[in-house]
PDB file of N, CA and C in Angstrom:
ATOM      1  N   UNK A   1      76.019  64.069 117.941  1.00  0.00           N
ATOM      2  CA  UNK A   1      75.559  64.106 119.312  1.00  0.00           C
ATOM      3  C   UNK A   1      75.936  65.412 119.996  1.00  0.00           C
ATOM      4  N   UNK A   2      77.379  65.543 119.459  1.00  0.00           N
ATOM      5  CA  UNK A   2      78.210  67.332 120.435  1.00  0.00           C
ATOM      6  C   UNK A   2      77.984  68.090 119.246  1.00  0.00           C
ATOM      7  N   UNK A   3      77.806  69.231 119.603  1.00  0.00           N
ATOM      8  CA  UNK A   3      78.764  70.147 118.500  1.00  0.00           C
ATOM      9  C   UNK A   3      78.844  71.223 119.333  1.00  0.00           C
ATOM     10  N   UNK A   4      80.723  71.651 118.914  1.00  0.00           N
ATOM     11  CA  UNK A   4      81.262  73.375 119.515  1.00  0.00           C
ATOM     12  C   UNK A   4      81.274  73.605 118.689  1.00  0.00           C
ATOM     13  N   UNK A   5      81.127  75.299 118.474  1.00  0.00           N
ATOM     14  CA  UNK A   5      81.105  76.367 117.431  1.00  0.00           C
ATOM     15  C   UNK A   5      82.035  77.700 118.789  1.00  0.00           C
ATOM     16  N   UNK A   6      83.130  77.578 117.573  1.00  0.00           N
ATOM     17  CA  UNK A   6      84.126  79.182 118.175  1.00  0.00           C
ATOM     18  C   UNK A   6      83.184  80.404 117.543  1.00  0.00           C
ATOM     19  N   UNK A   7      83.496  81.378 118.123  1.00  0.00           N
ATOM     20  CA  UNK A   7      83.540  82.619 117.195  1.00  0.00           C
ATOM     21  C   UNK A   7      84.049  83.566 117.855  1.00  0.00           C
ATOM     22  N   UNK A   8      84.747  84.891 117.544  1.00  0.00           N
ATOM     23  CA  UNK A   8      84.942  85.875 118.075  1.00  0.00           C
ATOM     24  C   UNK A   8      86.510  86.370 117.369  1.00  0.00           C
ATOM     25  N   UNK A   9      86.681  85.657 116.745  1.00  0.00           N
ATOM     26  CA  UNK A   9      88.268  85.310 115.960  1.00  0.00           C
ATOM     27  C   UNK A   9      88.590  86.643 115.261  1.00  0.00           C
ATOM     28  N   UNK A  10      89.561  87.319 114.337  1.00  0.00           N
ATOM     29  CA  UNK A  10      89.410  88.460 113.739  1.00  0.00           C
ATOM     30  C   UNK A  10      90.374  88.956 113.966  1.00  0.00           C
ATOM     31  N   UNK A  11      91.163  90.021 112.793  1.00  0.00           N
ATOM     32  CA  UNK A  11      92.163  90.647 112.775  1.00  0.00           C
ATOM     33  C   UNK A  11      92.479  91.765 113.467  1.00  0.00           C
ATOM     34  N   UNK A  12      93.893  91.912 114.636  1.00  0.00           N
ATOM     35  CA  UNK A  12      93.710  92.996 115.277  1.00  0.00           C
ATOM     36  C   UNK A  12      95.073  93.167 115.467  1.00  0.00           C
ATOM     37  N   UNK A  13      95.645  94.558 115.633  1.00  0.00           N
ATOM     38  CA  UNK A  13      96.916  94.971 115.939  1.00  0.00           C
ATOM     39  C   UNK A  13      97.468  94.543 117.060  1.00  0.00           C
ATOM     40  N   UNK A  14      99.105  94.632 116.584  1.00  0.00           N
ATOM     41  CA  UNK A  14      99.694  93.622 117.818  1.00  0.00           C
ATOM     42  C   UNK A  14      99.237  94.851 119.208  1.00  0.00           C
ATOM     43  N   UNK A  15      99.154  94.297 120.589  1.00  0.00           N
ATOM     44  CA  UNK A  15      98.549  95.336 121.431  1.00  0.00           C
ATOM     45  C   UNK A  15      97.088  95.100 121.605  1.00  0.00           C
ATOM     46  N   UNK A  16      96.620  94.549 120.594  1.00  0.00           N
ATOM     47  CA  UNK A  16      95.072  94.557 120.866  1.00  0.00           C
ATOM     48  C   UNK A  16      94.394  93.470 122.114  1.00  0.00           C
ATOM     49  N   UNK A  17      93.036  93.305 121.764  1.00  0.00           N
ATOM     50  CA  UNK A  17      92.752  92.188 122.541  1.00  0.00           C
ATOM     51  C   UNK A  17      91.340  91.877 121.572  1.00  0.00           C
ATOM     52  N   UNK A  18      91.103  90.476 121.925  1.00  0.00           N
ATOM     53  CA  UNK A  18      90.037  89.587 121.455  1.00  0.00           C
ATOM     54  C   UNK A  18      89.476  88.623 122.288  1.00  0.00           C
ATOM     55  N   UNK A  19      88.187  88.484 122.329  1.00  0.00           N
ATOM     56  CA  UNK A  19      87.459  87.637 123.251  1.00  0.00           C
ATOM     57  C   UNK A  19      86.849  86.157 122.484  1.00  0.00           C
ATOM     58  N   UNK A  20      86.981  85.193 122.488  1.00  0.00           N
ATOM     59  CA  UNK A  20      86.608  84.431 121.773  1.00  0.00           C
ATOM     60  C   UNK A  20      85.454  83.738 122.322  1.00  0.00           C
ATOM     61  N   UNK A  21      84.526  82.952 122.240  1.00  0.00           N
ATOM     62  CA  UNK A  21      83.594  81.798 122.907  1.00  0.00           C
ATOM     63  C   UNK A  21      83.334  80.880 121.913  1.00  0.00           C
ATOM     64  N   UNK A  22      83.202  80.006 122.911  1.00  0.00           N
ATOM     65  CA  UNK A  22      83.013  78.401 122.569  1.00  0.00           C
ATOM     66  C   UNK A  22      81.560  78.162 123.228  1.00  0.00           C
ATOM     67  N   UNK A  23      80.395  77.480 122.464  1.00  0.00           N
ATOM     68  CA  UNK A  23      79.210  77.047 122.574  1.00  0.00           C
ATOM     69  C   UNK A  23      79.156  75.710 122.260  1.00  0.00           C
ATOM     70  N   UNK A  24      78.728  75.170 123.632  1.00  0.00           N
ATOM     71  CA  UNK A  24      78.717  73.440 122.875  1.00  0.00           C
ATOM     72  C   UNK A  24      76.872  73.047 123.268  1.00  0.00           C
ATOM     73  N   UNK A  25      76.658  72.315 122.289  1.00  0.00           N
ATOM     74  CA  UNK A  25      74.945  71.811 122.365  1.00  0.00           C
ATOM     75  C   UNK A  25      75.350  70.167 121.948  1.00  0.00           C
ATOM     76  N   UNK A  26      73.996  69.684 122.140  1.00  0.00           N
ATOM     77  CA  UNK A  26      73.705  68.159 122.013  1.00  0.00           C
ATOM     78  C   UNK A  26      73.621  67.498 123.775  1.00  0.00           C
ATOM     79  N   UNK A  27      73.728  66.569 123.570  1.00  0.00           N
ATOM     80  CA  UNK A  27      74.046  65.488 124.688  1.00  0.00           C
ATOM     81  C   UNK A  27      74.864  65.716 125.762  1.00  0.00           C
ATOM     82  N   UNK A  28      74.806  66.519 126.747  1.00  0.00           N
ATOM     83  CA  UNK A  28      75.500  66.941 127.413  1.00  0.00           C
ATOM     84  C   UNK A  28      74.893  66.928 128.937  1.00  0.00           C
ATOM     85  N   UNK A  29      75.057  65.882 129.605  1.00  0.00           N
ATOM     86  CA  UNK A  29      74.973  65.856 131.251  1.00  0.00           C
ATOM     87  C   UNK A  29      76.196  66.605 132.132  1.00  0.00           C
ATOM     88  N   UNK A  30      77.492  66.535 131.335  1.00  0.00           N
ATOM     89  CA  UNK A  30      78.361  67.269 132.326  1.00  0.00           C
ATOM     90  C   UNK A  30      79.505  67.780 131.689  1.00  0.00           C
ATOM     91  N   UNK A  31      79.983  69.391 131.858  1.00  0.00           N
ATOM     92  CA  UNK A  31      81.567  69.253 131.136  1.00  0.00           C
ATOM     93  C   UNK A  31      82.752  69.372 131.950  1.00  0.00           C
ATOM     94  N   UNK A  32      83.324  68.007 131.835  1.00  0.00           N
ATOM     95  CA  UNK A  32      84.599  67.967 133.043  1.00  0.00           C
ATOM     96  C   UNK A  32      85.526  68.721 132.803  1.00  0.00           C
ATOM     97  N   UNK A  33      86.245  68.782 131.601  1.00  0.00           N
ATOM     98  CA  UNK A  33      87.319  69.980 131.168  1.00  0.00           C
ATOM     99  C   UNK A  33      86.790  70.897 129.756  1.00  0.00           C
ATOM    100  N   UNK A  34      87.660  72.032 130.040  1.00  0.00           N
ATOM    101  CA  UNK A  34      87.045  72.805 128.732  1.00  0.00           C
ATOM    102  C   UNK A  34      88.439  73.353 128.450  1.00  0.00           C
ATOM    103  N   UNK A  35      88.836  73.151 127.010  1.00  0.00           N
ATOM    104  CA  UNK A  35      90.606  73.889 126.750  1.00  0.00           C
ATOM    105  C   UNK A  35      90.517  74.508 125.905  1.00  0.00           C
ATOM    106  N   UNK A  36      91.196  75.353 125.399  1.00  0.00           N
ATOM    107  CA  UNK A  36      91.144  76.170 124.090  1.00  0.00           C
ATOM    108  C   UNK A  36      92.918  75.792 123.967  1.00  0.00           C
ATOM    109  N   UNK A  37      93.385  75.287 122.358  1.00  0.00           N
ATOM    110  CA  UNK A  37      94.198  74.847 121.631  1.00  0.00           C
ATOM    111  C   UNK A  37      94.619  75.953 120.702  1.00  0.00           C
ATOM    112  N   UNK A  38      95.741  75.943 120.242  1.00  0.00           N
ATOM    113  CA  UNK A  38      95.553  76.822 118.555  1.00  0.00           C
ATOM    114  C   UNK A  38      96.784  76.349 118.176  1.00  0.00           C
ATOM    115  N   UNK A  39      96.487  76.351 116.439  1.00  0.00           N
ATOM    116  CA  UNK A  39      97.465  75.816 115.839  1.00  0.00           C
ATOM    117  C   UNK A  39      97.473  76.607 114.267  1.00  0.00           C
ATOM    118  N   UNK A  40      99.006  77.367 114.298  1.00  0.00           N
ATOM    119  CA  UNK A  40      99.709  78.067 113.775  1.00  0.00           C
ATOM    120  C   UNK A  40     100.005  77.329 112.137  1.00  0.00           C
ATOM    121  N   UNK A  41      99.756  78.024 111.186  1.00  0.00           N
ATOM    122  CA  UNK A  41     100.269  77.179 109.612  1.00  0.00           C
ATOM    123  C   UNK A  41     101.705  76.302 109.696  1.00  0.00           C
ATOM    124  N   UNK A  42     101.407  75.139 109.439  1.00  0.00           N
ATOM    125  CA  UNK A  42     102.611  74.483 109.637  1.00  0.00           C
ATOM    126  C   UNK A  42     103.636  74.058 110.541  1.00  0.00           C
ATOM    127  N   UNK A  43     102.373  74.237 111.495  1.00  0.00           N
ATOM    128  CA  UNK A  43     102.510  73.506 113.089  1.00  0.00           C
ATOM    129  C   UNK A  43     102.013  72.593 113.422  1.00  0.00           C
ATOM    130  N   UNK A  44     101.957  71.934 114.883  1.00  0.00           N
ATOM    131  CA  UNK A  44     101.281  71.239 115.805  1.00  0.00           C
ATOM    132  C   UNK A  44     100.214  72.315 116.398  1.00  0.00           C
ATOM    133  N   UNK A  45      99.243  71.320 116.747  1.00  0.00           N
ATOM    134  CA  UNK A  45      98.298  72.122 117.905  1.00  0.00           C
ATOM    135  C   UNK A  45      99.001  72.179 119.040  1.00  0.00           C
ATOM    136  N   UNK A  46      99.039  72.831 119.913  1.00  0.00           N
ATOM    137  CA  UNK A  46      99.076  72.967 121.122  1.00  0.00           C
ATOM    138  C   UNK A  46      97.916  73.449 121.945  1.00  0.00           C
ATOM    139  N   UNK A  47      98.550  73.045 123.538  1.00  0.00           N
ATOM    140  CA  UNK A  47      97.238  73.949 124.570  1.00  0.00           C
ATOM    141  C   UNK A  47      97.742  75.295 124.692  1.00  0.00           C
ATOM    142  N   UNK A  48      96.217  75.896 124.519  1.00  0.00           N
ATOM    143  CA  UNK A  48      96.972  77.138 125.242  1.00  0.00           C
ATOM    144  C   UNK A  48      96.411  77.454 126.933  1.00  0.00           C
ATOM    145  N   UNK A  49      94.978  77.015 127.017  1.00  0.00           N
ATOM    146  CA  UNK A  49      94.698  77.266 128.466  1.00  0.00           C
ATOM    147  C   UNK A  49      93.513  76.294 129.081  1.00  0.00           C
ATOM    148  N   UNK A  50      93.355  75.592 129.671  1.00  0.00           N
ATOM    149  CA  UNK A  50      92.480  74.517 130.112  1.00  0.00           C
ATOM    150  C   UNK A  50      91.506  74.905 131.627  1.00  0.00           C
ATOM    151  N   UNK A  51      90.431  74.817 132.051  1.00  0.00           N
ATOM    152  CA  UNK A  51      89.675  74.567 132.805  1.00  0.00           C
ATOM    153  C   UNK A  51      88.942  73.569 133.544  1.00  0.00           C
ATOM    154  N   UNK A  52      88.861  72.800 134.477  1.00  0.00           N
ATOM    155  CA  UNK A  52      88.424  71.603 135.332  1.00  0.00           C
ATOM    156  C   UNK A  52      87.096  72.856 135.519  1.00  0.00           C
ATOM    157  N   UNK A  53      86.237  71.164 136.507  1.00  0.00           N
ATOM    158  CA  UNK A  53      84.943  71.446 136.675  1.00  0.00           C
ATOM    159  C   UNK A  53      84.715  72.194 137.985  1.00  0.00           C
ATOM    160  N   UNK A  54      85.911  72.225 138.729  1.00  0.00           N
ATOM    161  CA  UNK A  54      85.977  73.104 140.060  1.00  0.00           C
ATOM    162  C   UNK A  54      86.469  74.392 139.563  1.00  0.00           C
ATOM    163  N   UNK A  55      86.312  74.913 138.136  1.00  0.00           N
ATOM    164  CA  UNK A  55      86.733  75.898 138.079  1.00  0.00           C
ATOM    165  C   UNK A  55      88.352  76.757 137.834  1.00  0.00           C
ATOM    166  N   UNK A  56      88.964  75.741 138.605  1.00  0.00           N
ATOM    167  CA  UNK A  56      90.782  76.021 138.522  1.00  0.00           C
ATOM    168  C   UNK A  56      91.141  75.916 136.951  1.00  0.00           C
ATOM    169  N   UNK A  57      92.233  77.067 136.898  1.00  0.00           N
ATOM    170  CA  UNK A  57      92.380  76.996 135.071  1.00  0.00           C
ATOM    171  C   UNK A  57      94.226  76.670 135.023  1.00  0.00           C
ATOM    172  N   UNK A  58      94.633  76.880 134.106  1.00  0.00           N
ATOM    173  CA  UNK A  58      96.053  76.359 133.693  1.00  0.00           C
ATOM    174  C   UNK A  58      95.902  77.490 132.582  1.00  0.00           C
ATOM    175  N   UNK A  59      97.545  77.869 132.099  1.00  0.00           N
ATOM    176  CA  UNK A  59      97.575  78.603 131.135  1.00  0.00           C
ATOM    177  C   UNK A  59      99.565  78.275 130.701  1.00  0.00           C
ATOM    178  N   UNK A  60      99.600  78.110 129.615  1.00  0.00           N
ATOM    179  CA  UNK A  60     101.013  77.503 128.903  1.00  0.00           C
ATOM    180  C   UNK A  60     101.087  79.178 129.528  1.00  0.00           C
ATOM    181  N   UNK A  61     102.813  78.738 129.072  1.00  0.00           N
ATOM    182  CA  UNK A  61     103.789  79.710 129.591  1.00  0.00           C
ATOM    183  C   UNK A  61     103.832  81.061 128.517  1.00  0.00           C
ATOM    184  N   UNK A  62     103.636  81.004 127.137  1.00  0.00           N
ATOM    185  CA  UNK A  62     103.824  82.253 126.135  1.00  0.00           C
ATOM    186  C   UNK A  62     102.486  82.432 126.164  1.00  0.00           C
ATOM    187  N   UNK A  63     101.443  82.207 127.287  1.00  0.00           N
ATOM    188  CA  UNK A  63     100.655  82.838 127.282  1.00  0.00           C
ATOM    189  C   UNK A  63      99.969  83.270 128.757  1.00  0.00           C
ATOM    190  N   UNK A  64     100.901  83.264 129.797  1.00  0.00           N
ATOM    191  CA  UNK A  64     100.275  83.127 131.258  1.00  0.00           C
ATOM    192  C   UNK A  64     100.459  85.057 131.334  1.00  0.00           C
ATOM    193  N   UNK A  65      99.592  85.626 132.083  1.00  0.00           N
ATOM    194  CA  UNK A  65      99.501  87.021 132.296  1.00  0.00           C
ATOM    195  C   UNK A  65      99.195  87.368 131.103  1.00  0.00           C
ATOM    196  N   UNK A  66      98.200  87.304 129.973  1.00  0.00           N
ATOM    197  CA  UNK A  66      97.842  87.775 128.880  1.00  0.00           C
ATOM    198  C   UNK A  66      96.619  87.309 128.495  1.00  0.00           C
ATOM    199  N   UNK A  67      96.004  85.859 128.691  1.00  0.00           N
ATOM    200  CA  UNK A  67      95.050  85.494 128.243  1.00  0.00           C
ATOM    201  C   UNK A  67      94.545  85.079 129.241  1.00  0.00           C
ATOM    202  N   UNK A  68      93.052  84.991 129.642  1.00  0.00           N
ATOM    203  CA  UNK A  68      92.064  84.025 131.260  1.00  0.00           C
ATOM    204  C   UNK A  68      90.791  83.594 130.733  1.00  0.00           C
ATOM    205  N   UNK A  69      90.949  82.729 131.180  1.00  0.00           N
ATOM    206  CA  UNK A  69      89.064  82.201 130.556  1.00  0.00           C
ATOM    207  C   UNK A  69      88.519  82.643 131.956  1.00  0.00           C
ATOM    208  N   UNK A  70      87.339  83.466 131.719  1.00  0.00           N
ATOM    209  CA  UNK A  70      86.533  84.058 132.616  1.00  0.00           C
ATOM    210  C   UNK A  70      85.438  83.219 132.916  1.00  0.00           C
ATOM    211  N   UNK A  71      85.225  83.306 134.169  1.00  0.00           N
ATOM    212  CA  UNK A  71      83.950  82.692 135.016  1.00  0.00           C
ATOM    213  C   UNK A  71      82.738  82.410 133.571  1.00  0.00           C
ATOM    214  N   UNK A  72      82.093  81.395 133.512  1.00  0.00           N
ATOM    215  CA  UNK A  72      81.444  81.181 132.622  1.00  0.00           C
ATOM    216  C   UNK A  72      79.987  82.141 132.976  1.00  0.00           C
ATOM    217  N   UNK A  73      79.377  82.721 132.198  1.00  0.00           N
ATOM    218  CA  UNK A  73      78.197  83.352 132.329  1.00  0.00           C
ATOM    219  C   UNK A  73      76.876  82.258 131.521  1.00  0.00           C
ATOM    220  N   UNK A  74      77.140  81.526 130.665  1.00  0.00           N
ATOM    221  CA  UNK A  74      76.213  80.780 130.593  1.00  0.00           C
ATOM    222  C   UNK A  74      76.348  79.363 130.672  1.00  0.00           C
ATOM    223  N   UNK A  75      75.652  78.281 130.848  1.00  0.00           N
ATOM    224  CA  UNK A  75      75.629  76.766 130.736  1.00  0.00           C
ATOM    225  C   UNK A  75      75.749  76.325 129.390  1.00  0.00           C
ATOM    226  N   UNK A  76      77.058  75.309 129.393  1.00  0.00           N
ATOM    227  CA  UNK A  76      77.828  75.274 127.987  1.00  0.00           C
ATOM    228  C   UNK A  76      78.831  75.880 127.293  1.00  0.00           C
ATOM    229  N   UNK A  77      79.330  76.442 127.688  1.00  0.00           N
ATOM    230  CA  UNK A  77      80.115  77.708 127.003  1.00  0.00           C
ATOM    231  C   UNK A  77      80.964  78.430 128.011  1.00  0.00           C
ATOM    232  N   UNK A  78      82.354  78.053 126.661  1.00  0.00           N
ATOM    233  CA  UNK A  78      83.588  79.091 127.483  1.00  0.00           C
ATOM    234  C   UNK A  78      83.811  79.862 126.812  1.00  0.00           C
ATOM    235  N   UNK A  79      84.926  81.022 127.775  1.00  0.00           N
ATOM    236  CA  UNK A  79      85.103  82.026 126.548  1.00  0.00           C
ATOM    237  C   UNK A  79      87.030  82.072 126.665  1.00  0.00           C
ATOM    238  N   UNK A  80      87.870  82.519 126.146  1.00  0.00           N
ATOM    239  CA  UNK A  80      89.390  83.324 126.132  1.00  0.00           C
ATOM    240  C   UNK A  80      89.253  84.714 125.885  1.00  0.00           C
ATOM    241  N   UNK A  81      89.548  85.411 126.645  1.00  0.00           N
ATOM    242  CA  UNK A  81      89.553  86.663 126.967  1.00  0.00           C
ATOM    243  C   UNK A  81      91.503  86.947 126.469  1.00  0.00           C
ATOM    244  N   UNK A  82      91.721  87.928 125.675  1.00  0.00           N
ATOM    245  CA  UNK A  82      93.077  87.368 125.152  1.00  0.00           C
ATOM    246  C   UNK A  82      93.339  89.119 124.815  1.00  0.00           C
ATOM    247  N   UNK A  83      94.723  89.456 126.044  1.00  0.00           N
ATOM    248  CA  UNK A  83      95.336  91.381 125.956  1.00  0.00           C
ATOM    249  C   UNK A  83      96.343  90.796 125.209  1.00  0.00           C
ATOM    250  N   UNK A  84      96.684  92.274 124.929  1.00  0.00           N
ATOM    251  CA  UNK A  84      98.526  92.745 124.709  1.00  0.00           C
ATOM    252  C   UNK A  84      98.866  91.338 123.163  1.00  0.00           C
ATOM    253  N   UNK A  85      97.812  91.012 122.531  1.00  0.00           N
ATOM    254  CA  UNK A  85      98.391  90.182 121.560  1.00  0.00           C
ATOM    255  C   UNK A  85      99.423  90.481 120.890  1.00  0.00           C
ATOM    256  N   UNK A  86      99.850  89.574 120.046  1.00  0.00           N
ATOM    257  CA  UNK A  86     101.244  89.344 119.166  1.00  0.00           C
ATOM    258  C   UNK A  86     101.122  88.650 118.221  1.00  0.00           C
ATOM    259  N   UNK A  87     101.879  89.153 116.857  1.00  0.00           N
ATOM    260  CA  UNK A  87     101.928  88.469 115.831  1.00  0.00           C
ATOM    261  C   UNK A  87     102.221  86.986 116.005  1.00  0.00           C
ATOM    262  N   UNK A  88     102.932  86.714 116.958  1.00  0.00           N
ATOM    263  CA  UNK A  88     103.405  85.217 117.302  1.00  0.00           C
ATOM    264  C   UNK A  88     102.051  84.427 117.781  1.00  0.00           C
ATOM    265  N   UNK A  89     101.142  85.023 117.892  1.00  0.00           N
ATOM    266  CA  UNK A  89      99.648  84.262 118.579  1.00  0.00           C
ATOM    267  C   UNK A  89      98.544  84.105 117.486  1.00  0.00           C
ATOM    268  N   UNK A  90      98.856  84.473 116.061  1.00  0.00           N
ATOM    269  CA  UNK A  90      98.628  84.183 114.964  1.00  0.00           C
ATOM    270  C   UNK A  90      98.137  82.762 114.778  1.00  0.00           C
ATOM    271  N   UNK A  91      97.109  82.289 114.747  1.00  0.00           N
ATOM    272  CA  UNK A  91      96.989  81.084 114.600  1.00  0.00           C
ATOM    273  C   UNK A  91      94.868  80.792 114.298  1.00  0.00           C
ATOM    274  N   UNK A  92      94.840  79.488 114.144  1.00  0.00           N
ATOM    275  CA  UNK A  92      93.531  79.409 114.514  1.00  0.00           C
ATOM    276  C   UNK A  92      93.547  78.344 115.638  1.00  0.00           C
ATOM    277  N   UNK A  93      91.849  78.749 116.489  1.00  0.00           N
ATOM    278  CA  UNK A  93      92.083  78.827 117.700  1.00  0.00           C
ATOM    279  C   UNK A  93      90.791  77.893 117.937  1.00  0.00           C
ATOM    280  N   UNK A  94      91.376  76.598 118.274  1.00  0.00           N
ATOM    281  CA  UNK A  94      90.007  75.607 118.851  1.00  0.00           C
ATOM    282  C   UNK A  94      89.383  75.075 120.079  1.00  0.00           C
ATOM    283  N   UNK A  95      88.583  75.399 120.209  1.00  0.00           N
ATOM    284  CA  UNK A  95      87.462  75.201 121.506  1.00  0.00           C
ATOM    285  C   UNK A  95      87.594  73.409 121.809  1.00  0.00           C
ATOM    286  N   UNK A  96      88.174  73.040 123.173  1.00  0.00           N
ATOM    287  CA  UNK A  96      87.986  71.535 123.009  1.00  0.00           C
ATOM    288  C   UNK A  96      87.455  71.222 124.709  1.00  0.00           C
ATOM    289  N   UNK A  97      86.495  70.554 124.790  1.00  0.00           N
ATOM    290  CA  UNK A  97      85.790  70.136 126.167  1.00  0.00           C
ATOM    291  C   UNK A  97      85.408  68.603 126.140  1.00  0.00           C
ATOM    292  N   UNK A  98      85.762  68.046 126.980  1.00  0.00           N
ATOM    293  CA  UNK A  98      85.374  67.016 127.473  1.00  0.00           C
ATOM    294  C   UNK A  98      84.346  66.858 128.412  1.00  0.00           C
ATOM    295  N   UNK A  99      83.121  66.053 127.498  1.00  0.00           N
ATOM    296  CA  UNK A  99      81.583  65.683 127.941  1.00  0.00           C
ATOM    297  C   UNK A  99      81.550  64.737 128.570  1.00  0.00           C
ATOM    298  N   UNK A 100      80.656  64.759 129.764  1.00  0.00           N
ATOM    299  CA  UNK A 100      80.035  63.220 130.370  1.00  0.00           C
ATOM    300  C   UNK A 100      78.800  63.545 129.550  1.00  0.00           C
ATOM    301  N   UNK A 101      78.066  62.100 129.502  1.00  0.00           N
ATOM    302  CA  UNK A 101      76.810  62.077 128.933  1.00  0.00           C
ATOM    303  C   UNK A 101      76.116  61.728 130.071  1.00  0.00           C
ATOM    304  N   UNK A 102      76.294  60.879 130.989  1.00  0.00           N
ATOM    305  CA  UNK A 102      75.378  60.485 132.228  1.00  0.00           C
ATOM    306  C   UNK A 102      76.446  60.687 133.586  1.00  0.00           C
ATOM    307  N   UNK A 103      75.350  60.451 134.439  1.00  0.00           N
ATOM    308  CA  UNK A 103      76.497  60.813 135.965  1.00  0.00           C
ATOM    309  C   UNK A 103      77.479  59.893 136.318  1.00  0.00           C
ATOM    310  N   UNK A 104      78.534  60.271 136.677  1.00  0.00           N
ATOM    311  CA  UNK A 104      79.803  59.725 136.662  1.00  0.00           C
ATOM    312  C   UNK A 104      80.583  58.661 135.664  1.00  0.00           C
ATOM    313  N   UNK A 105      80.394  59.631 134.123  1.00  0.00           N
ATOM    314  CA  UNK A 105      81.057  59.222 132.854  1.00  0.00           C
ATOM    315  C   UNK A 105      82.316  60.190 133.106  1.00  0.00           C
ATOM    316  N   UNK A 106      83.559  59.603 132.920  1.00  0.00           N
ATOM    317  CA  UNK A 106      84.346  60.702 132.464  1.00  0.00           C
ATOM    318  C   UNK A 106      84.235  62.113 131.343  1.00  0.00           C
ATOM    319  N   UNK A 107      83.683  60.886 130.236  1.00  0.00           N
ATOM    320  CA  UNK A 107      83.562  61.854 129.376  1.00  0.00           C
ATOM    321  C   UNK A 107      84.595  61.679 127.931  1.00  0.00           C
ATOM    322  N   UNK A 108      83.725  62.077 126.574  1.00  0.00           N
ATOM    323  CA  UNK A 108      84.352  62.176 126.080  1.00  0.00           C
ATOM    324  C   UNK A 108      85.124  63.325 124.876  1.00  0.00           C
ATOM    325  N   UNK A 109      85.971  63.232 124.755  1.00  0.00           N
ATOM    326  CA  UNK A 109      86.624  64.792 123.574  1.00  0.00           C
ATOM    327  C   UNK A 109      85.901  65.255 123.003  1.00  0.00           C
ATOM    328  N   UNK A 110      85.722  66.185 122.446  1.00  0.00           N
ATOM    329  CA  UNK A 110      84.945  66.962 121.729  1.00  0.00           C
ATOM    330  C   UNK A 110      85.699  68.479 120.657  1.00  0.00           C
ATOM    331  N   UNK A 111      85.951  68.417 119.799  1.00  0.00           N
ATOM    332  CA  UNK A 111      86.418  69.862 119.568  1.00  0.00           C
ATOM    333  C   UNK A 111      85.777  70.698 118.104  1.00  0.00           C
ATOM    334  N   UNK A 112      85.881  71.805 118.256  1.00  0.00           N
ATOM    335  CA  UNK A 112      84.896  72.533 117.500  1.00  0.00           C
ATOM    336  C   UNK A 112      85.805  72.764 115.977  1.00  0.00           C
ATOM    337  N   UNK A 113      85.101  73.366 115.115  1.00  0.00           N
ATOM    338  CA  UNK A 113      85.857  73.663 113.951  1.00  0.00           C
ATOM    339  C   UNK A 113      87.032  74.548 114.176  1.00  0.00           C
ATOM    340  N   UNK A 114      86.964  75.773 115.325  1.00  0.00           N
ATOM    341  CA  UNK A 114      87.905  76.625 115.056  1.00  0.00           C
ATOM    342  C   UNK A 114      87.684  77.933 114.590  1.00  0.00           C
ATOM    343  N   UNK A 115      88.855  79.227 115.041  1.00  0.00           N
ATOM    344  CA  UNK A 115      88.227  80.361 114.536  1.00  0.00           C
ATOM    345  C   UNK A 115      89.533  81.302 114.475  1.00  0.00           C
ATOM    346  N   UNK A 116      89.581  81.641 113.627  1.00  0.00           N
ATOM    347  CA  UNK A 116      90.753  82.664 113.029  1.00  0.00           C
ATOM    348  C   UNK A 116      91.220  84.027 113.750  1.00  0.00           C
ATOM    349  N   UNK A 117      91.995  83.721 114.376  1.00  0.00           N
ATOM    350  CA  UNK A 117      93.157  84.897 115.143  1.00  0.00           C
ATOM    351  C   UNK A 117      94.270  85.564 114.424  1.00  0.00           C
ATOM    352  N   UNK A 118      94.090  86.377 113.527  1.00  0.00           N
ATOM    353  CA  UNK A 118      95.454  87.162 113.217  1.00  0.00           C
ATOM    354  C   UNK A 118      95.649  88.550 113.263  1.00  0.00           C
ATOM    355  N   UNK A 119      97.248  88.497 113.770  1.00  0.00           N
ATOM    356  CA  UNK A 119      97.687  89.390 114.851  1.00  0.00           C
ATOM    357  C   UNK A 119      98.813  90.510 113.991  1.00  0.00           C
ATOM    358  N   UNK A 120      98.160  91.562 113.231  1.00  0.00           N
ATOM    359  CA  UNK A 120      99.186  92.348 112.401  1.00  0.00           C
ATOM    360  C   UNK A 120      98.920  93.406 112.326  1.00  0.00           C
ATOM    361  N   UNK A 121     100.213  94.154 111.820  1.00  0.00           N
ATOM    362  CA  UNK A 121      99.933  95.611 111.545  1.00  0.00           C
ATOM    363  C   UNK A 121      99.494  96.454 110.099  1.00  0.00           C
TER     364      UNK A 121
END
């Protein structure tokens, strides 16, 4: 019914920056939240930065002043805009939004395959 697809993932020196986007299609009347997650070899996932439908974003702490999801330019789709990376941000990196299908559904999870961030010299 959903599907997200990441891309933008790719190897870059610590210092660099990478832009990622998330595209979601199918069944989609509304997206209440949109988060981007990543999870490191032999970790947990974690959040790294979340978005509501008014726009207001959140960003974890080893990553606040470094990464912003920017104003969306198209319908469906977020992006992480991500400076000054670090080997420690090494991870792969998943697109996750929560869909309504009709008006006033909450909505439900959704998350994409994922897309490869590594951060070396």
């Amino acid at each position: 019914q959903v599907q997200l697809v990441e891309s933008g993932g790719g190897f870059v020196q610590p210092g660099g920056s990478l832009r990622l986007s998330c595209e979601a299609s199918g069944n989609i009347f509304s997206i209440n939240v949109m988060a981007w997650y990543r999870q490191a070899p032999g970790k947990e996932r974690e959040l790294v930065a979340s978005m509501t439908s008014d726009g207001g974003t959140e960003y974890a702490d080893f990553v606040k002043g470094r990464f912003i999801i920017p104003r969306p330019n198209a319908r469906r789709t977020v992006d992480l805009q991500m400076y000054s990376l670090k080997p420690e941000d090494t991870a792969v990196y998943f697109c996750n939004m929560r869909i309504g299908h009709f008006r006033g559904d909450y909505g439900n999870a959704y998350w994409g395959q994922g897309t490869q961030v590594t951060v070396s010299s």
